[in-house]
Protein backbone atom coordinates (compact mmCIF):
# COMPACT_ATOMS: atom_id res chain seq x y z
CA UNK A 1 -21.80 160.70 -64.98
CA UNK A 2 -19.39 161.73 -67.67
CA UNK A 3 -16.49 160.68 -69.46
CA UNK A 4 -14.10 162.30 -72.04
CA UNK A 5 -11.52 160.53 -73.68
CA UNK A 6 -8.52 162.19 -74.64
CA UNK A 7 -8.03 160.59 -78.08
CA UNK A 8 -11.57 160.16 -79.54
CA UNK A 9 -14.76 160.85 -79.23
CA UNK A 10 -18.00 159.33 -77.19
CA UNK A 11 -18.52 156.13 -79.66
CA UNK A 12 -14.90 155.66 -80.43
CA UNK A 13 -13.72 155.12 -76.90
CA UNK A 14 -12.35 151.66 -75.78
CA UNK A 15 -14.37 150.93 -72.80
CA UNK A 16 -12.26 147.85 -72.16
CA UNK A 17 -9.53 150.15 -71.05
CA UNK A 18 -12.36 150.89 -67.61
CA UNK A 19 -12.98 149.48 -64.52
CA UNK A 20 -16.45 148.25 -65.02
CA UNK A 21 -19.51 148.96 -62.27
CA UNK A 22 -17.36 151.79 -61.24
CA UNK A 23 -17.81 155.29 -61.56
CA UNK A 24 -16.60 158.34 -59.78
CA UNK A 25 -18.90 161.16 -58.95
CA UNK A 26 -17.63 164.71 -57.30
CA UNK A 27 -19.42 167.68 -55.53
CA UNK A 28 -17.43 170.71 -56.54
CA UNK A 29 -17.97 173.68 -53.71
CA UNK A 30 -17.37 177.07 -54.75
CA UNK A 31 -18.12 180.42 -52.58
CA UNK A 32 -19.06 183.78 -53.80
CA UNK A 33 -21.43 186.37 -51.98
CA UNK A 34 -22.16 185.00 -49.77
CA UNK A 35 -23.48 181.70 -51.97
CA UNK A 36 -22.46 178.50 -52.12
CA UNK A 37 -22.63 176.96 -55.20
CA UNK A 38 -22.10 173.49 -57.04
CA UNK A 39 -20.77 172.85 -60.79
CA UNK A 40 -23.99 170.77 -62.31
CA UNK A 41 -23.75 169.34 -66.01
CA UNK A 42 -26.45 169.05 -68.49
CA UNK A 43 -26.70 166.34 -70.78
CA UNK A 44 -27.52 167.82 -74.49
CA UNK A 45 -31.07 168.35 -75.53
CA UNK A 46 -31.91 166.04 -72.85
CA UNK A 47 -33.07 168.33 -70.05
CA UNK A 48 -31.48 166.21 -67.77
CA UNK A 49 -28.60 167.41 -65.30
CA UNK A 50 -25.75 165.63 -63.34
CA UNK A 51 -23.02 166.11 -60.90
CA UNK A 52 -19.60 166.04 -63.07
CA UNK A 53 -17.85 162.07 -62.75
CA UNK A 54 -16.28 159.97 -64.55
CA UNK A 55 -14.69 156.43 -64.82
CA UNK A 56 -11.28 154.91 -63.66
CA UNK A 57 -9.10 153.18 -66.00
CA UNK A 58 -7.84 150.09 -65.37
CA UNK A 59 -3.94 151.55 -64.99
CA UNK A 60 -4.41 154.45 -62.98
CA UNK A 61 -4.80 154.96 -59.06
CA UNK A 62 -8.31 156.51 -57.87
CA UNK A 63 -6.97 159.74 -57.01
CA UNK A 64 -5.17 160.29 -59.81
CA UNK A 65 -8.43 159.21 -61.87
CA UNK A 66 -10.61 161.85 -59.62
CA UNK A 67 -8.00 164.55 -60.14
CA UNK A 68 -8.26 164.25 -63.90
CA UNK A 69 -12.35 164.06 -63.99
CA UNK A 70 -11.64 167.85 -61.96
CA UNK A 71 -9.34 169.07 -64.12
CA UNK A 72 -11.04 168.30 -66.93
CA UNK A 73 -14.34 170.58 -65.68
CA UNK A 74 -12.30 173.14 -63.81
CA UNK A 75 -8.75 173.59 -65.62
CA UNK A 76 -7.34 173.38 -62.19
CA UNK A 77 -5.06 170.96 -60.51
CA UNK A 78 -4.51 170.50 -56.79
CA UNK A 79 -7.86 171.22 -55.67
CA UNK A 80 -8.69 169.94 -52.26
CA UNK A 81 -10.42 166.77 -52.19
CA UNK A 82 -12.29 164.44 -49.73
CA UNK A 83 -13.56 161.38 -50.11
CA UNK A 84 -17.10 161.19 -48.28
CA UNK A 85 -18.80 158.00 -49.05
CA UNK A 86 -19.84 155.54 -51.48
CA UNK A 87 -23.27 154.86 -53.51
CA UNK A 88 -24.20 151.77 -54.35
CA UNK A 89 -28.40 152.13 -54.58
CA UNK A 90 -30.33 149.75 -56.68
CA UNK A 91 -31.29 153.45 -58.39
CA UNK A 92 -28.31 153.19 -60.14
CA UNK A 93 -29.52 150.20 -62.17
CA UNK A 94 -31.61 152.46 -63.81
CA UNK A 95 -30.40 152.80 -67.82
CA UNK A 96 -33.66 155.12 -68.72
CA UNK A 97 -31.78 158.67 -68.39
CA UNK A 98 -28.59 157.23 -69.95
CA UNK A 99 -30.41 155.42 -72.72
CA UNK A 100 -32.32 159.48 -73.63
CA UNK A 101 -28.31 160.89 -73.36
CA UNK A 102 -26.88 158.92 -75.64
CA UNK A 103 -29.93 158.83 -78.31
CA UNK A 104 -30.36 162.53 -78.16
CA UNK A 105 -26.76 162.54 -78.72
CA UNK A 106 -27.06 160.27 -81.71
CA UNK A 107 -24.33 157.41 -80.25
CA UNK A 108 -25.01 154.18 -80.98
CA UNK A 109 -25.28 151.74 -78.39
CA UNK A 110 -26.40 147.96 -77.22
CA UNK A 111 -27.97 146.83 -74.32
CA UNK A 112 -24.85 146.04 -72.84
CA UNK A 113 -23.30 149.68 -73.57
CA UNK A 114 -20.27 150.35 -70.57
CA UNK A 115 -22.58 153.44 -69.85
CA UNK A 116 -25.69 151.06 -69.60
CA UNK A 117 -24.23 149.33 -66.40
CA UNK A 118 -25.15 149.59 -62.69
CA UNK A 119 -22.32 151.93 -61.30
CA UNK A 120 -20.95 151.78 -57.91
CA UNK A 121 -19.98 155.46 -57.36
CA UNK A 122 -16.95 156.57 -55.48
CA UNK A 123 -17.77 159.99 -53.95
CA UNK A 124 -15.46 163.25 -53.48
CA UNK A 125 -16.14 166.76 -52.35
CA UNK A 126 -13.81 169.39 -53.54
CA UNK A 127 -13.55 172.70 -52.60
CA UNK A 128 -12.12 175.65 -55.05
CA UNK A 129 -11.75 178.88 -55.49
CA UNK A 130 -14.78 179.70 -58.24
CA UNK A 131 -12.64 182.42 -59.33
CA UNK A 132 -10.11 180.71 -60.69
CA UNK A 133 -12.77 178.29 -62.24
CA UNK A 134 -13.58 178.54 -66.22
CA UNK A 135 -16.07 175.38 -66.07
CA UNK A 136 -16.31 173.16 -69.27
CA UNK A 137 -18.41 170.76 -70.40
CA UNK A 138 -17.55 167.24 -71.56
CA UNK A 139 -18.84 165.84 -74.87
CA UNK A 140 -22.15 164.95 -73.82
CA UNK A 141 -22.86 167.95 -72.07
CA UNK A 142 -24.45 171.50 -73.30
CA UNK A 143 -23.16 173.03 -70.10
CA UNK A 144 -21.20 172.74 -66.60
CA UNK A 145 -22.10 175.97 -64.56
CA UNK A 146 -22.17 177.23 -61.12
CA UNK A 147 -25.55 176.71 -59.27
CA UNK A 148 -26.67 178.11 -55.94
CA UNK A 149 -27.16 174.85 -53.65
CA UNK A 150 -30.54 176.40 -52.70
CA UNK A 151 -32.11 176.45 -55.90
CA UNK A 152 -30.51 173.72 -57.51
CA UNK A 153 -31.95 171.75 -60.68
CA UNK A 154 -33.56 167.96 -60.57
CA UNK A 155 -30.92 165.34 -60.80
CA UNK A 156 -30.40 162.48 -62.50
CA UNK A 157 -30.48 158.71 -60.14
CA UNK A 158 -29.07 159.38 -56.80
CA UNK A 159 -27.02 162.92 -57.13
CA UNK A 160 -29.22 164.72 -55.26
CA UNK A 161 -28.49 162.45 -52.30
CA UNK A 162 -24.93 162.31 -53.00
CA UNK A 163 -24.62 166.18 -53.02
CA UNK A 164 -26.65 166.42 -49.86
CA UNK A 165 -24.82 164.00 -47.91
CA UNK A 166 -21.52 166.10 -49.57
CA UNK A 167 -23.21 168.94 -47.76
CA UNK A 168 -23.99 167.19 -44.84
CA UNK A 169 -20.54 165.97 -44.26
CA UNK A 170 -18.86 169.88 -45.33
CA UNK A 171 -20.86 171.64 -42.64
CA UNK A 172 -19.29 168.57 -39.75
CA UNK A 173 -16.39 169.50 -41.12
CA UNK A 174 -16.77 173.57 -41.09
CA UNK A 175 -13.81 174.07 -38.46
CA UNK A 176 -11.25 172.64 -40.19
CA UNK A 177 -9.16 174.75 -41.52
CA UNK A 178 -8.96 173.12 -45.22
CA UNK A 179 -12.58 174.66 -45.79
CA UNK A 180 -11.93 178.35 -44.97
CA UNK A 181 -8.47 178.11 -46.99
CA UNK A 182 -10.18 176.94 -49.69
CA UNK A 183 -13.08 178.69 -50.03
CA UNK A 184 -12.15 182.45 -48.80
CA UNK A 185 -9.11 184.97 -50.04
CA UNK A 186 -5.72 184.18 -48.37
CA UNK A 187 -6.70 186.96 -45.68
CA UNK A 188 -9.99 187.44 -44.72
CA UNK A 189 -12.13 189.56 -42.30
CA UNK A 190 -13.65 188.22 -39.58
CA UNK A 191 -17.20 189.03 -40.82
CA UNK A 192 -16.33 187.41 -44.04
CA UNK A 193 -15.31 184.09 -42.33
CA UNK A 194 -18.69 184.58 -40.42
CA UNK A 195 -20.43 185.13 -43.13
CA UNK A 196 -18.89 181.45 -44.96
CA UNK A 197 -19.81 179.78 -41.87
CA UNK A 198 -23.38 181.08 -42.01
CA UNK A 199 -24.02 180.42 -45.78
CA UNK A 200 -22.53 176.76 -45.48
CA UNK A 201 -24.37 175.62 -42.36
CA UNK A 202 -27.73 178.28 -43.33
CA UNK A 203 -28.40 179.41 -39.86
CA UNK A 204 -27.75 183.19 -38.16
CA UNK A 205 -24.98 183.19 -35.65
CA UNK A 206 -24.17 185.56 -32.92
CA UNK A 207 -21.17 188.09 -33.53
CA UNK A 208 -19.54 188.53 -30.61
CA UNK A 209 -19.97 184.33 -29.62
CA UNK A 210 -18.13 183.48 -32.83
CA UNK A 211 -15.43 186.15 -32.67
CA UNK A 212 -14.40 184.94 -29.37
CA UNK A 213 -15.07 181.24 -30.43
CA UNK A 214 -12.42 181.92 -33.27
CA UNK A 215 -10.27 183.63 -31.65
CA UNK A 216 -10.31 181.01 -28.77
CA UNK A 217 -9.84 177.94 -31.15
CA UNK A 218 -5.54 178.99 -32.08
CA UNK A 219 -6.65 178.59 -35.80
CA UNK A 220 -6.33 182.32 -36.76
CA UNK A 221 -3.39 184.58 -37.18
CA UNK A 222 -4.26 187.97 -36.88
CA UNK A 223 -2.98 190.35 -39.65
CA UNK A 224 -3.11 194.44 -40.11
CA UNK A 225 -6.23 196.45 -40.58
CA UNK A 226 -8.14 196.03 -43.96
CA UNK A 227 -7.32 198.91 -46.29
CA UNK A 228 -10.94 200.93 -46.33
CA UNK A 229 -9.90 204.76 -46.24
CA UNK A 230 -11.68 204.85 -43.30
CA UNK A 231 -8.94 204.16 -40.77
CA UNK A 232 -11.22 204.21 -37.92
CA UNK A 233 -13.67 201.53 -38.80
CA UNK A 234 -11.36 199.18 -40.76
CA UNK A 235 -11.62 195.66 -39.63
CA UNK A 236 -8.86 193.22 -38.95
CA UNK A 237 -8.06 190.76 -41.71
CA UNK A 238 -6.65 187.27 -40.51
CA UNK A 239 -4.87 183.91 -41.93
CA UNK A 240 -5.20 180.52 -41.16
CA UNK A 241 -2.42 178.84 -39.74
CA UNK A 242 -0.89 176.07 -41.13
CA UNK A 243 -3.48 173.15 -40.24
């Protein structure tokens, strides 16, 4: 969890202007070489690391609220988003790794701190291009970075849960078209969309089944050869069509 107030810092913010027992927690995907990857905070000089969230304010629409917790760790604005489930574990009652945040972060705080709440968390999934990503940590944090979702870090409550079921739901979701847009180049190879499919759901699959299994589903447009010099063993590129 994480908030950043635009005016002031961590023990200056009105927490009256929040929804209380409300937070918002996001899984941001990004692809690159064949890895897929999460943005993962961590808390300064605590050792301990988060998904990026944040709270909604009492005035402003969920969405809007989720967009601005992205664009605050990503610089980037509309990023595809999907809103997979909600958490609402008696884990979350659990004030002990908020309590070393804020201490190691010298803010001052009461047992009834905002932060020291049980949080019902509103869950998103977004998926961006990790190019165009210059992550940035919030106030609390020391960094927000990519991590491979193989060999990610321990995290805090329930965010391991929350980015597997994230996961979970992404690879039942793998054939629509939103993920391949969002994840690969405008116009891609066919062995590069294999290649996404493989990483995301981590299992081999046959060549020749899921060229024809593409090419049978009407999702692809297929474009000119790839520009290799070597005109005799350049591979197609293809587009998605407008899902």
């Amino acid at each position: 969890m994480s908030n950043k107030d635009e005016r002031n810092s961590i023990s200056e913010v009105t927490w009256d202007d929040y929804m209380p027992g409300i937070s918002i927690d996001c899984v941001i995907f990004g692809y690159h070489k064949k890895e897929l990857k999460i943005l993962v905070l961590e808390y300064k000089k605590s050792g301990i690391f988060a998904l990026p969230g944040g709270f909604l304010r009492k005035n402003e629409e969920l969405k809007d609220a989720t967009e601005r917790v992205l664009f605050e760790r990503t610089g980037l604005s509309d990023i595809y988003l999907n809103q997979f489930h909600t958490f609402g574990s008696l884990k979350r009652a659990d004030t002990k790794p908020m309590q070393s945040v804020l201490k190691k972060n010298q803010v001052p705080f009461e047992e009834n701190h905002f932060l020291l709440q049980r949080f019902v968390s509103v869950s998103y999934y977004a998926l961006v291009d990790i190019k165009r990503v210059e992550p940035v940590a919030d106030e609390l944090s020391d960094s927000c970075k990519w991590y491979d979702t193989d060999t990610l870090p321990p995290l805090m409550l329930d965010h391991r849960e929350i980015f597997e079921t994230a996961l979970k739901h992404l690879r039942n979701n793998i054939n629509r078209n939103v993920v391949g847009m969002n994840l690969l180049d405008e116009s891609f190879t066919m062995g590069e969309l294999q290649n996404l499919h493989e990483t995301i759901l981590s299992e081999k699959l046959n060549r020749t089944g899921f060229h024809r299994k593409m090419m049978l589903s009407g999702r692809l447009k297929r474009l000119g050869k790839k520009k290799t010099g070597k005109a005799h063993r350049s591979p197609f590129l293809y587009k998605f069509l407008d899902a």
